[in-house]
N, C-alpha and C. Protein backbone atom coordinates (compact mmCIF):
# COMPACT_ATOMS: atom_id res chain seq x y z
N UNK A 1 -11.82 5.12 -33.54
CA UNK A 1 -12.25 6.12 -32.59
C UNK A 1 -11.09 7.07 -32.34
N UNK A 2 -11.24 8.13 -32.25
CA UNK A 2 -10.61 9.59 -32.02
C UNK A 2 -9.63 9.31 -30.62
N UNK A 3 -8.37 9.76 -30.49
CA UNK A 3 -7.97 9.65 -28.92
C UNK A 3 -8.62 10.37 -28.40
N UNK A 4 -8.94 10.48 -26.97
CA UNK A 4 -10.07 11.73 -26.41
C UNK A 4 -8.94 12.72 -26.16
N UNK A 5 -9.56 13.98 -25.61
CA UNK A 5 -9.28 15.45 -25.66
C UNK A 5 -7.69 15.51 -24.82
N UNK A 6 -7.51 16.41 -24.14
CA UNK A 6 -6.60 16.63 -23.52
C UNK A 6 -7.24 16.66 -22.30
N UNK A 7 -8.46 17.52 -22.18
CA UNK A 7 -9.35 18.05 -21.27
C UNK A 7 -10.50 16.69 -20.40
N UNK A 8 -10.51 16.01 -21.64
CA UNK A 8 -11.59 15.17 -21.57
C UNK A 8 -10.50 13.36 -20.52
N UNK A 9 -9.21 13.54 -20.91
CA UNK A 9 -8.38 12.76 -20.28
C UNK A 9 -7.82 13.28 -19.13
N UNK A 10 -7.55 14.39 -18.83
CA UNK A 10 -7.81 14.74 -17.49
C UNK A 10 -8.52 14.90 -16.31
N UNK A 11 -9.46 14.87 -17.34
CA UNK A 11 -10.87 14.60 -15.71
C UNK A 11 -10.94 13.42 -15.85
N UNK A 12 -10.91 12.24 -16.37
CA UNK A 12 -11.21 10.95 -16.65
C UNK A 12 -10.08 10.35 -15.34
N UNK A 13 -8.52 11.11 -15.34
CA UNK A 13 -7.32 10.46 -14.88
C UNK A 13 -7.68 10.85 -13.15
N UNK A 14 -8.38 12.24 -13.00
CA UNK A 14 -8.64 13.18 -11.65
C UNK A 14 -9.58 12.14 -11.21
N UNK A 15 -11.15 12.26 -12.16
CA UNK A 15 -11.36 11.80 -11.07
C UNK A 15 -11.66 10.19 -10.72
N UNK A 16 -11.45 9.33 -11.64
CA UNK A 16 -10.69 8.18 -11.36
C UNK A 16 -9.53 7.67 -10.19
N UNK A 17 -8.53 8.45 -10.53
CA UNK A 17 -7.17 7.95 -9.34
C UNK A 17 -8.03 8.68 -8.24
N UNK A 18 -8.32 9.90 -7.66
CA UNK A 18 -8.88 10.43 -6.59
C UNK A 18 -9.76 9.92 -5.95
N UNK A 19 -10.70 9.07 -6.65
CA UNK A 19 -11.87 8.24 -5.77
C UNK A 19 -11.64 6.94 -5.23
N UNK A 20 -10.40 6.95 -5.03
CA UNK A 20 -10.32 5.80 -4.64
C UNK A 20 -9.22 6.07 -3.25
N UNK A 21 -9.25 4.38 -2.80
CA UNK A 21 -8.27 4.54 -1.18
C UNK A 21 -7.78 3.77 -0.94
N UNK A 22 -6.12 3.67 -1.17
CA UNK A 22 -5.96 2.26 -0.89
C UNK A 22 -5.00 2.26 -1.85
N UNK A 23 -4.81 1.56 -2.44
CA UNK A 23 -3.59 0.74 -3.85
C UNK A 23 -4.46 1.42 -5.26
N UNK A 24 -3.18 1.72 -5.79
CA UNK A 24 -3.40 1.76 -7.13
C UNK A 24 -3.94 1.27 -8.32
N UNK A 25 -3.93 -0.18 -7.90
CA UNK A 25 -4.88 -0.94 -8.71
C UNK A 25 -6.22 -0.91 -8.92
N UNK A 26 -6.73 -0.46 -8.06
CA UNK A 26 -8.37 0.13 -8.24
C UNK A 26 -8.62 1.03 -9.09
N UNK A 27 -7.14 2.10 -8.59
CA UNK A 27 -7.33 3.38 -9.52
C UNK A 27 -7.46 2.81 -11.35
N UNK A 28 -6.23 2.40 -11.32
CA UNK A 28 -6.25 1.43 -12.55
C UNK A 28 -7.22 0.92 -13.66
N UNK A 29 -8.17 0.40 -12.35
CA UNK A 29 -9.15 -0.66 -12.96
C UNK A 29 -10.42 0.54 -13.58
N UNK A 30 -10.55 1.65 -12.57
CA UNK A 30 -11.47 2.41 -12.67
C UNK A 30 -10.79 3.27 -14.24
N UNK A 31 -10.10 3.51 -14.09
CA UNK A 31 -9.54 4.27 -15.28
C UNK A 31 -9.48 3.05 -16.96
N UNK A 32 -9.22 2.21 -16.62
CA UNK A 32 -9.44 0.82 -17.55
C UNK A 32 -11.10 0.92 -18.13
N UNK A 33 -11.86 0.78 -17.26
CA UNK A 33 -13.53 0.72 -17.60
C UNK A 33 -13.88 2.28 -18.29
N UNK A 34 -13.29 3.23 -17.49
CA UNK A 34 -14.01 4.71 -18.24
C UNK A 34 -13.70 4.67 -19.33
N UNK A 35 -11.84 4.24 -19.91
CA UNK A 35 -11.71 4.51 -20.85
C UNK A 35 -12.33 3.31 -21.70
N UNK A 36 -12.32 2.57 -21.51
CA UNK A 36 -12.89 1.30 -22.32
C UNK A 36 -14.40 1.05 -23.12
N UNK A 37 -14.87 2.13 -22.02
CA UNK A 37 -16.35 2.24 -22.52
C UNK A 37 -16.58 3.72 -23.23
N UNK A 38 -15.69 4.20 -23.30
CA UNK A 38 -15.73 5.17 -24.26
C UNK A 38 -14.97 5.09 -25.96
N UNK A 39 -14.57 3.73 -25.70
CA UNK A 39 -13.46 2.98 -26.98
C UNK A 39 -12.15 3.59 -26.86
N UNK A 40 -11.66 4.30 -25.76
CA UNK A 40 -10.58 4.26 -26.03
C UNK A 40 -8.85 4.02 -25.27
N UNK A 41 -9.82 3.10 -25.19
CA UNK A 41 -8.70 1.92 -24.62
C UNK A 41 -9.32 0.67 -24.88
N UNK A 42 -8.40 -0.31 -25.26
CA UNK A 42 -8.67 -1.72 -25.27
C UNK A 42 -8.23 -2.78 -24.54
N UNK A 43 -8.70 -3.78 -24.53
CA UNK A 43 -7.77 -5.00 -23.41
C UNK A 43 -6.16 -4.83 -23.75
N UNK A 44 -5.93 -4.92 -25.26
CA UNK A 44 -4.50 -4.76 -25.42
C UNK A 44 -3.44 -3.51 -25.15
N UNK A 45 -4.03 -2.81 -24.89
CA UNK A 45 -3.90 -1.47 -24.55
C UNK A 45 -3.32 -1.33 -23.50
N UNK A 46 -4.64 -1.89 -22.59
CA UNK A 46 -4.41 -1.60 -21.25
C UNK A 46 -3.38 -2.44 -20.49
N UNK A 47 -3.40 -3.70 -21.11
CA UNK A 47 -2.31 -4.34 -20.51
C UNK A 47 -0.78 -4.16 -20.65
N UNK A 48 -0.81 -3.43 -22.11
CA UNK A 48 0.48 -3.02 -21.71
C UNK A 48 0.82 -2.19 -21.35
N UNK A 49 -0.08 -1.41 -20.68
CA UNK A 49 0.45 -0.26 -20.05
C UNK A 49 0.63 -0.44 -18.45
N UNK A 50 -0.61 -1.49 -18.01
CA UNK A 50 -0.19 -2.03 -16.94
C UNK A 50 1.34 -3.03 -16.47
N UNK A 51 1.90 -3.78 -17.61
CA UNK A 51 3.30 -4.23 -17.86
C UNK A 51 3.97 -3.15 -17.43
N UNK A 52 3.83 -2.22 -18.16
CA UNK A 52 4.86 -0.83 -17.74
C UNK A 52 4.70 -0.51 -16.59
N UNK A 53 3.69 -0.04 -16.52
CA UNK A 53 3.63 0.85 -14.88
C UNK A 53 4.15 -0.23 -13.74
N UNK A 54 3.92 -2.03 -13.64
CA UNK A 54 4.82 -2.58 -12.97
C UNK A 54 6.03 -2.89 -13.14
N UNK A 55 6.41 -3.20 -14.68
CA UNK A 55 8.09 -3.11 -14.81
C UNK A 55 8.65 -1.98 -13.83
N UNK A 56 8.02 -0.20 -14.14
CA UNK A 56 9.16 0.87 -13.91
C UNK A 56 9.40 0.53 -12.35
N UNK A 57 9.99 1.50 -11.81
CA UNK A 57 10.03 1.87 -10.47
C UNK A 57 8.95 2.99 -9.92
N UNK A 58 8.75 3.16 -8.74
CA UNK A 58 8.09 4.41 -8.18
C UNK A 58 6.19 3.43 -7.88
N UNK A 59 5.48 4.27 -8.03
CA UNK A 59 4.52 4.18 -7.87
C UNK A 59 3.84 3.60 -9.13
N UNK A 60 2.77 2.59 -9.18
CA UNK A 60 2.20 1.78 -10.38
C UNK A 60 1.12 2.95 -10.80
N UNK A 61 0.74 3.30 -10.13
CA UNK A 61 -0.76 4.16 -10.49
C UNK A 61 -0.08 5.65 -11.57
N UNK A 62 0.87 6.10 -11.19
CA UNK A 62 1.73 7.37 -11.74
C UNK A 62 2.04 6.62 -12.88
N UNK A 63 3.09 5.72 -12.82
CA UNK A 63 3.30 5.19 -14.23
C UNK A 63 2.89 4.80 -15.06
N UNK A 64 1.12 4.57 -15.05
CA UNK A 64 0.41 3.88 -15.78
C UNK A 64 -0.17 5.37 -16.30
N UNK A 65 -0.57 6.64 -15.54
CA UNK A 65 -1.01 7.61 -15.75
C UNK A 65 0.02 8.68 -16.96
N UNK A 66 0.97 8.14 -16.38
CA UNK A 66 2.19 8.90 -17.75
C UNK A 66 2.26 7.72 -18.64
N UNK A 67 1.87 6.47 -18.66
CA UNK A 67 1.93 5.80 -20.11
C UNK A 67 0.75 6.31 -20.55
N UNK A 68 -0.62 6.44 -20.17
CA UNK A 68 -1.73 6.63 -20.89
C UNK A 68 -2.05 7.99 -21.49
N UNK A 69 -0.98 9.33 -20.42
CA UNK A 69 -1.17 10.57 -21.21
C UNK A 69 -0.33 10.14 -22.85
N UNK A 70 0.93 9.30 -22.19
CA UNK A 70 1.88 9.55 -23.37
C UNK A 70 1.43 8.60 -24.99
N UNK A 71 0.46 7.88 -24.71
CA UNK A 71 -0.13 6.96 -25.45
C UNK A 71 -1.28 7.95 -26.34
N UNK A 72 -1.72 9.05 -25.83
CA UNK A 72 -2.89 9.41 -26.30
C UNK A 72 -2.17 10.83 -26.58
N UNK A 73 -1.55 11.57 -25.77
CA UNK A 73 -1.13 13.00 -25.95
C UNK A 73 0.27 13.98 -26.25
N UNK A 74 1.30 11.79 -26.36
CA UNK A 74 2.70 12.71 -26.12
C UNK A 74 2.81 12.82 -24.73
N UNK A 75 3.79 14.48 -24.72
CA UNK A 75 4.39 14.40 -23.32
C UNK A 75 3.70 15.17 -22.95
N UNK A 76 2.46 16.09 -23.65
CA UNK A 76 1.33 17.26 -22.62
C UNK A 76 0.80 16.34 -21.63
N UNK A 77 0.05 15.39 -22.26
CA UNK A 77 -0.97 14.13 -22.01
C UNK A 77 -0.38 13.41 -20.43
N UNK A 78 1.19 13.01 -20.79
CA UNK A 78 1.90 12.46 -19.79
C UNK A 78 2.12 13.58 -18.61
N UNK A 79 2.59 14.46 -18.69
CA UNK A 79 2.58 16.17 -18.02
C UNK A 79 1.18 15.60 -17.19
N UNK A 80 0.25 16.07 -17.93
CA UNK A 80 -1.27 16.75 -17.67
C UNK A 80 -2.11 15.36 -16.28
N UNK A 81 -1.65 13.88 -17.06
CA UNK A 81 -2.15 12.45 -16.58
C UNK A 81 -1.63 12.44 -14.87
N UNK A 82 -0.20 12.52 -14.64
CA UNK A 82 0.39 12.31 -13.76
C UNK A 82 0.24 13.92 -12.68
N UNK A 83 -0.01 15.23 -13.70
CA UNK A 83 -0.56 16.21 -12.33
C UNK A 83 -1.63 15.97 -11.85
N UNK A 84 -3.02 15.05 -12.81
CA UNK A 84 -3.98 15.07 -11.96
C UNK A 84 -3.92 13.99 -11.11
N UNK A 85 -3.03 13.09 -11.32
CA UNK A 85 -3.15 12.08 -10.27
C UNK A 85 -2.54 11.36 -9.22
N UNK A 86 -1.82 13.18 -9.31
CA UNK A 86 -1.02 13.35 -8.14
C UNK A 86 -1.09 14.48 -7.00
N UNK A 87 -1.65 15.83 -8.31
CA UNK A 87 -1.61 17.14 -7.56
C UNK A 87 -3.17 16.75 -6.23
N UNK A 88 -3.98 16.98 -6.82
CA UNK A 88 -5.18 16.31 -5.54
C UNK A 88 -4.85 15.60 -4.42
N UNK A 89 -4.31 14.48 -4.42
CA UNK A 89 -4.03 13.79 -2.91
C UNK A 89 -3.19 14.56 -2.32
N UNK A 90 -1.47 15.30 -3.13
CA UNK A 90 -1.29 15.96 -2.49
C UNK A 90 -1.22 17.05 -1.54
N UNK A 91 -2.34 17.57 -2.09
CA UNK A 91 -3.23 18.90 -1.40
C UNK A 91 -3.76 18.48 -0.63
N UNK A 92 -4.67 17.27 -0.78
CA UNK A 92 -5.38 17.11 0.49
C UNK A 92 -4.39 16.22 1.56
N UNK A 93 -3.44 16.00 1.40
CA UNK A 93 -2.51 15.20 2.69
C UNK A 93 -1.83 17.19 2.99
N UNK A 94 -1.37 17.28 2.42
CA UNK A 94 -0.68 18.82 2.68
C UNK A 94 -2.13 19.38 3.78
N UNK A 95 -3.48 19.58 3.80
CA UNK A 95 -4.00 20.27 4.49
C UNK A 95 -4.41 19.35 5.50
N UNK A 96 -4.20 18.26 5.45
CA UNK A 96 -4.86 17.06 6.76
C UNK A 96 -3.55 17.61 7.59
N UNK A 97 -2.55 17.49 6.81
CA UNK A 97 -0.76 17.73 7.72
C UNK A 97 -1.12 18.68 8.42
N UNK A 98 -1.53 19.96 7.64
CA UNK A 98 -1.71 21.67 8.20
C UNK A 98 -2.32 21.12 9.94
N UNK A 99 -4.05 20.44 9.12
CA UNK A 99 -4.88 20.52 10.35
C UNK A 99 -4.62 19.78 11.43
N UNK A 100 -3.69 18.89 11.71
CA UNK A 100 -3.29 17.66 12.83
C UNK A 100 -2.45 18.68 13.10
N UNK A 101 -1.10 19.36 12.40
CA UNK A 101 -0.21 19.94 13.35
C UNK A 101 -1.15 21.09 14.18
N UNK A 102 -1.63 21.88 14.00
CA UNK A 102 -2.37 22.63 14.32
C UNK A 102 -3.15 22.15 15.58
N UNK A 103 -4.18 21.22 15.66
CA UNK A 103 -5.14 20.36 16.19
C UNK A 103 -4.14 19.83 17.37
N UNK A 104 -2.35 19.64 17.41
CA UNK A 104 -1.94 18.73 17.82
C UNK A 104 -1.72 19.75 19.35
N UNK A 105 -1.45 20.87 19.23
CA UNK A 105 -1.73 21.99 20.53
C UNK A 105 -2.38 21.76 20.94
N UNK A 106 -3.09 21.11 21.11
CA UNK A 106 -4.27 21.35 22.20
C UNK A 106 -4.20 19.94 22.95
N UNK A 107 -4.17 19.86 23.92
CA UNK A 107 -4.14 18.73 24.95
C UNK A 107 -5.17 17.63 25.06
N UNK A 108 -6.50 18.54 24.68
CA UNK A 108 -7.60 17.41 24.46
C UNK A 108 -6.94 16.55 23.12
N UNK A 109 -6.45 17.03 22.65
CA UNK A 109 -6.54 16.35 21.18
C UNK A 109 -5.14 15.47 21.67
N UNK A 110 -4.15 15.78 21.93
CA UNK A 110 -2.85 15.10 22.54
C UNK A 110 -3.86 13.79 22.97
N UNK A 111 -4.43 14.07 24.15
CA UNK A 111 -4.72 12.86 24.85
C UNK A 111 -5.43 11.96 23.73
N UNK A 112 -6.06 12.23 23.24
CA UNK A 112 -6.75 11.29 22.09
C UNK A 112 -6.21 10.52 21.45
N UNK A 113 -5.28 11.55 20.66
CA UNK A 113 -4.38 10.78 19.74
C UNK A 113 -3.38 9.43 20.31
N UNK A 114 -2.61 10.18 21.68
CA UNK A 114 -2.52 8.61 22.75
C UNK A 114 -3.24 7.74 23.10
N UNK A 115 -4.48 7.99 23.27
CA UNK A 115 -5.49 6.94 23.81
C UNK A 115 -5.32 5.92 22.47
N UNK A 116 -6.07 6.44 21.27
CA UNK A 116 -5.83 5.94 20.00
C UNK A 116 -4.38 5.34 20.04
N UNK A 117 -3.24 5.51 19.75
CA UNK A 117 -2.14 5.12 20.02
C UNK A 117 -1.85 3.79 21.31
N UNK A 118 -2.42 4.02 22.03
CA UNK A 118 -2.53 2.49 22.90
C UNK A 118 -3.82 1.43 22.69
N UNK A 119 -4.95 2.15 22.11
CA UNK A 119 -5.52 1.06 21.69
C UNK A 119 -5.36 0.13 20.12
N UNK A 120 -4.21 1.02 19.44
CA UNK A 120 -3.88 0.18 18.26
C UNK A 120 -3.01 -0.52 18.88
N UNK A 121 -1.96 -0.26 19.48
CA UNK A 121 -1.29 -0.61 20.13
C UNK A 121 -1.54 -2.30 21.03
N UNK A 122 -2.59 -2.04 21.71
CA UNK A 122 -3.72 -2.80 22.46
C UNK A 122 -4.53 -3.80 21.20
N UNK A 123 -4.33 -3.90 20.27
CA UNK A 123 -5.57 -4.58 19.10
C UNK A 123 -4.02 -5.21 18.47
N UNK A 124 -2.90 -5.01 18.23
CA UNK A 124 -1.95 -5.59 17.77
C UNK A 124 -1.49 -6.69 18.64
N UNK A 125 -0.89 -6.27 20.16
CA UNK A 125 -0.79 -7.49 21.12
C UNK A 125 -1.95 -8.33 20.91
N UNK A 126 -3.47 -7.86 20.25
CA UNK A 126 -4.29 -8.79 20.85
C UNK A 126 -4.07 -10.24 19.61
N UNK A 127 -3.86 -9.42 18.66
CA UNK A 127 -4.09 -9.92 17.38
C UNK A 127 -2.88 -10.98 17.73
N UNK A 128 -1.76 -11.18 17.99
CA UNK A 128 -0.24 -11.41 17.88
C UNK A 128 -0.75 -12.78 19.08
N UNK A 129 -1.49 -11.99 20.16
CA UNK A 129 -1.51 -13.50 21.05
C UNK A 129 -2.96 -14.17 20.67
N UNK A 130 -3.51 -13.93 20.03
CA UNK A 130 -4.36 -15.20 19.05
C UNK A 130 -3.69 -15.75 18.22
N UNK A 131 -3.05 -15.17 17.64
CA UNK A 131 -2.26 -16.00 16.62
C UNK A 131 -1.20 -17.32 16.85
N UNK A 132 -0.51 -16.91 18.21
CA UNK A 132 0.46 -17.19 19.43
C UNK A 132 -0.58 -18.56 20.09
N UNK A 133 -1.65 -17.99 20.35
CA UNK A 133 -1.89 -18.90 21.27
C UNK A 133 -2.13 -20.58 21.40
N UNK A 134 -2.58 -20.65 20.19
CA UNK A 134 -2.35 -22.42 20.17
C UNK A 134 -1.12 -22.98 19.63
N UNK A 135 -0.22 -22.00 19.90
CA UNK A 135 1.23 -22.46 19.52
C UNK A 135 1.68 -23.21 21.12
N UNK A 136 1.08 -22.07 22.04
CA UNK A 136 1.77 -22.19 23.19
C UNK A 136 1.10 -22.98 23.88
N UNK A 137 0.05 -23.27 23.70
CA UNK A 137 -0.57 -24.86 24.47
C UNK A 137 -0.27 -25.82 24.22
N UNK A 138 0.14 -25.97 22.65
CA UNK A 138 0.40 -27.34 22.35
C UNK A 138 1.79 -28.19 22.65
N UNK A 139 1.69 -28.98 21.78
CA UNK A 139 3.35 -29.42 21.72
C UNK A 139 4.23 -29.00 21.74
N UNK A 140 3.93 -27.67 20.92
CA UNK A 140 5.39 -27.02 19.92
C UNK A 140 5.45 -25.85 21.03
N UNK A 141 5.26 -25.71 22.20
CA UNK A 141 5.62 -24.84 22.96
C UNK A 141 6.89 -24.21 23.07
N UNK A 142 7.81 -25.30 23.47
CA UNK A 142 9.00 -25.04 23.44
C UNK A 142 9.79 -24.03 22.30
N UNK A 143 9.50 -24.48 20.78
CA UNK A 143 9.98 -24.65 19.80
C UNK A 143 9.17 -22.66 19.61
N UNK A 144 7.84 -22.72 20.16
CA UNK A 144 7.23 -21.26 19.64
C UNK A 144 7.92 -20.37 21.01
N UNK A 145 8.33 -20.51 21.69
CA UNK A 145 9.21 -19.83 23.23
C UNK A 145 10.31 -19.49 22.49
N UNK A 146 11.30 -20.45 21.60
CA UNK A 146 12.70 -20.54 21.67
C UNK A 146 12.13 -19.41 20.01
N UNK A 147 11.49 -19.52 19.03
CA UNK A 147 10.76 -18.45 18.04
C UNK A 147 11.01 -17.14 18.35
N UNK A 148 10.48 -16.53 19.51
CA UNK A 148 10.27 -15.67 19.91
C UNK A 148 11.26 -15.09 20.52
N UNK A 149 12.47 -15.91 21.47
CA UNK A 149 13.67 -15.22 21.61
C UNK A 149 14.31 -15.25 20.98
N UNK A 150 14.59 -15.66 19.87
CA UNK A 150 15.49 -15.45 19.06
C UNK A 150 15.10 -14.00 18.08
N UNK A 151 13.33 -13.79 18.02
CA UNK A 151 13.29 -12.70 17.17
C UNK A 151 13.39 -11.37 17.83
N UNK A 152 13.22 -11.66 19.18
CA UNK A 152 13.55 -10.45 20.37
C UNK A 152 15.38 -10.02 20.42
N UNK A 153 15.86 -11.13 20.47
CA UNK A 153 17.09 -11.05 20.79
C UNK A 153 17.55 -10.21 19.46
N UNK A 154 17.59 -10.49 18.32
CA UNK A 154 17.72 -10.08 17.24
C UNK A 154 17.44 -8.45 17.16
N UNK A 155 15.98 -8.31 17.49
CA UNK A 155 15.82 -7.06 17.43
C UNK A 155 16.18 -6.52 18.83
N UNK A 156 16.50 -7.05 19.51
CA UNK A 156 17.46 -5.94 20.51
C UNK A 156 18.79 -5.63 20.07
N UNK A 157 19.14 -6.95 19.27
CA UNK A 157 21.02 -6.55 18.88
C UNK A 157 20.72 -5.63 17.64
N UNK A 158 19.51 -4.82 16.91
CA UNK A 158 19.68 -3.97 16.28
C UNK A 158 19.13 -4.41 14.76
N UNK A 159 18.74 -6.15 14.48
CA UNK A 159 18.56 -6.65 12.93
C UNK A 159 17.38 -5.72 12.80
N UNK A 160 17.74 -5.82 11.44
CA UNK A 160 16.55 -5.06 10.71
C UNK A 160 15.53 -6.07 10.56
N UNK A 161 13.90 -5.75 10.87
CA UNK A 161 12.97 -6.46 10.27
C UNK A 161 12.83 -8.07 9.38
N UNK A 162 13.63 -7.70 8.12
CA UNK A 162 14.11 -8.39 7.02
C UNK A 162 14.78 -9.36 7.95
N UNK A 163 15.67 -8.83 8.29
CA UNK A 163 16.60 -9.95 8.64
C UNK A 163 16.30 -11.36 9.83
N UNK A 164 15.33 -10.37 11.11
CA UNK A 164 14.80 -10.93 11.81
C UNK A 164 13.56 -12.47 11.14
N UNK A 165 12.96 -11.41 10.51
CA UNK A 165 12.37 -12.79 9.55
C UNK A 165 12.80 -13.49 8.43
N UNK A 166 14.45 -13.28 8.04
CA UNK A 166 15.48 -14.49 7.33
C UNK A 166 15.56 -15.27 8.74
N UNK A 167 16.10 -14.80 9.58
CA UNK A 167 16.01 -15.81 10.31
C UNK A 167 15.62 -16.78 10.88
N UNK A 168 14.45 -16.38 11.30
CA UNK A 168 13.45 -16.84 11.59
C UNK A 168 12.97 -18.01 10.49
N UNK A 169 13.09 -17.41 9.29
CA UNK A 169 12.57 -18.21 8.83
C UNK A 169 13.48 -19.92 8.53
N UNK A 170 14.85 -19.24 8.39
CA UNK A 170 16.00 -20.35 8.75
C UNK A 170 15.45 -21.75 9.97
N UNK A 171 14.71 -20.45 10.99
CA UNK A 171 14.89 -21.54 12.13
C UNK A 171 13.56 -22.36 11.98
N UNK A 172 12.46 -22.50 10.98
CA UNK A 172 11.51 -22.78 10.98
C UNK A 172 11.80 -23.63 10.00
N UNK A 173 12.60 -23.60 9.17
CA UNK A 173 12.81 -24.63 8.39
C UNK A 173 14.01 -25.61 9.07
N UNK A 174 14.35 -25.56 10.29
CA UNK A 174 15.32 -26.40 11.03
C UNK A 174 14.17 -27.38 11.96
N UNK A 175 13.40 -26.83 12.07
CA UNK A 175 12.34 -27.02 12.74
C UNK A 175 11.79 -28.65 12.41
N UNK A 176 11.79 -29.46 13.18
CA UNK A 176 11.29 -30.97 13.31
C UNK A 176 10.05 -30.61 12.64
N UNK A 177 9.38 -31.46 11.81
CA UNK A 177 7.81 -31.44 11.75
C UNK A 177 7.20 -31.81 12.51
N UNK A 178 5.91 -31.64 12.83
CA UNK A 178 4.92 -31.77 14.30
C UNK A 178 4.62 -33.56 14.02
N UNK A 179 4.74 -34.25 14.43
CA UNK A 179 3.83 -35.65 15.07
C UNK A 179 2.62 -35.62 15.06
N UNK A 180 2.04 -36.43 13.92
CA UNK A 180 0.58 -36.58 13.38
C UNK A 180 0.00 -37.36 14.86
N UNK A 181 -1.28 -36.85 15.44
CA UNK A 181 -1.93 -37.62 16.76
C UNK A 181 -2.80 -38.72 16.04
């Protein structure tokens, strides 16, 4: 089978990566089946291009889009793969940006965006003390109290994230195992 067009791999790469939301791997998968059912791509194909795009650095979905131009077109193909499946989202985040800064003048919209802002806000504490909560009834009370200041304390003296949960995780592995009832 023929590699497809130049033309014909650019709309394939557009509108593939674009319909999707979320991780790259969808994009991937969707771009895997179009080309696959047109013969041109194969399981062996595709996997190593998926190898690549996770070996490199940067983004998996871009790198898989410049192995598959460069597999079929050279460096137009690679050029052509990675503008379409990049230039689109960026336009449309560039005009969402435009319309929020814009939108953000106006006070009705201020208040919203806070309201929103305390009820994620509000759905995270909630989430955090379900998770929390049969820590703190049980036995291990103590042990989930003494957890928690240490990851506070931490992030008040400035640890980064990472570090807060090396620690943490240190102290969880110091941690007695629970007493079978």
């Amino acid at each position: 089978m023929s590699p497809p067009s130049l033309r014909a791999l650019s709309w394939l790469v557009v509108r593939d990566v674009n319909r999707t939301v979320g991780g790259g791997m969808a994009s991937i998968e969707l771009m895997r089946r179009s080309l696959g059912r047109r013969g041109w791509l194969d399981d062996g194909e595709h996997g190593v291009l998926v190898a690549v795009s996770r070996f490199t650095p940067g983004t998996n979905v871009l790198a898989y889009c410049a192995a598959l131009g460069w597999m079929h077109q050279r460096v137009i193909g690679a050029a052509v793969a990675v503008a379409g499946a990049s230039l689109p989202g960026a336009a449309l985040v560039t005009a969402m940006t435009a319309a929020v800064a814009t939108l953000d003048r106006w006070p009705a919209v201020r208040a919203v965006l806070a309201l929103a802002t305390l009820v994620a806000g509000g759905l995270v504490l909630s989430s955090a003390w379900a998770l929390l909560g049969p820590y703190l009834r049980g036995s291990r009370r103590g042990w989930t109290l003494a957890s928690a200041a240490i990851a506070a304390a931490l992030f008040l003296a400035g640890a980064t994230p990472v570090r807060v949960l090396l620690a943490l995780a240190v102290w969880g592995a110091l941690t007695p195992p629970r007493q079978k009832a």
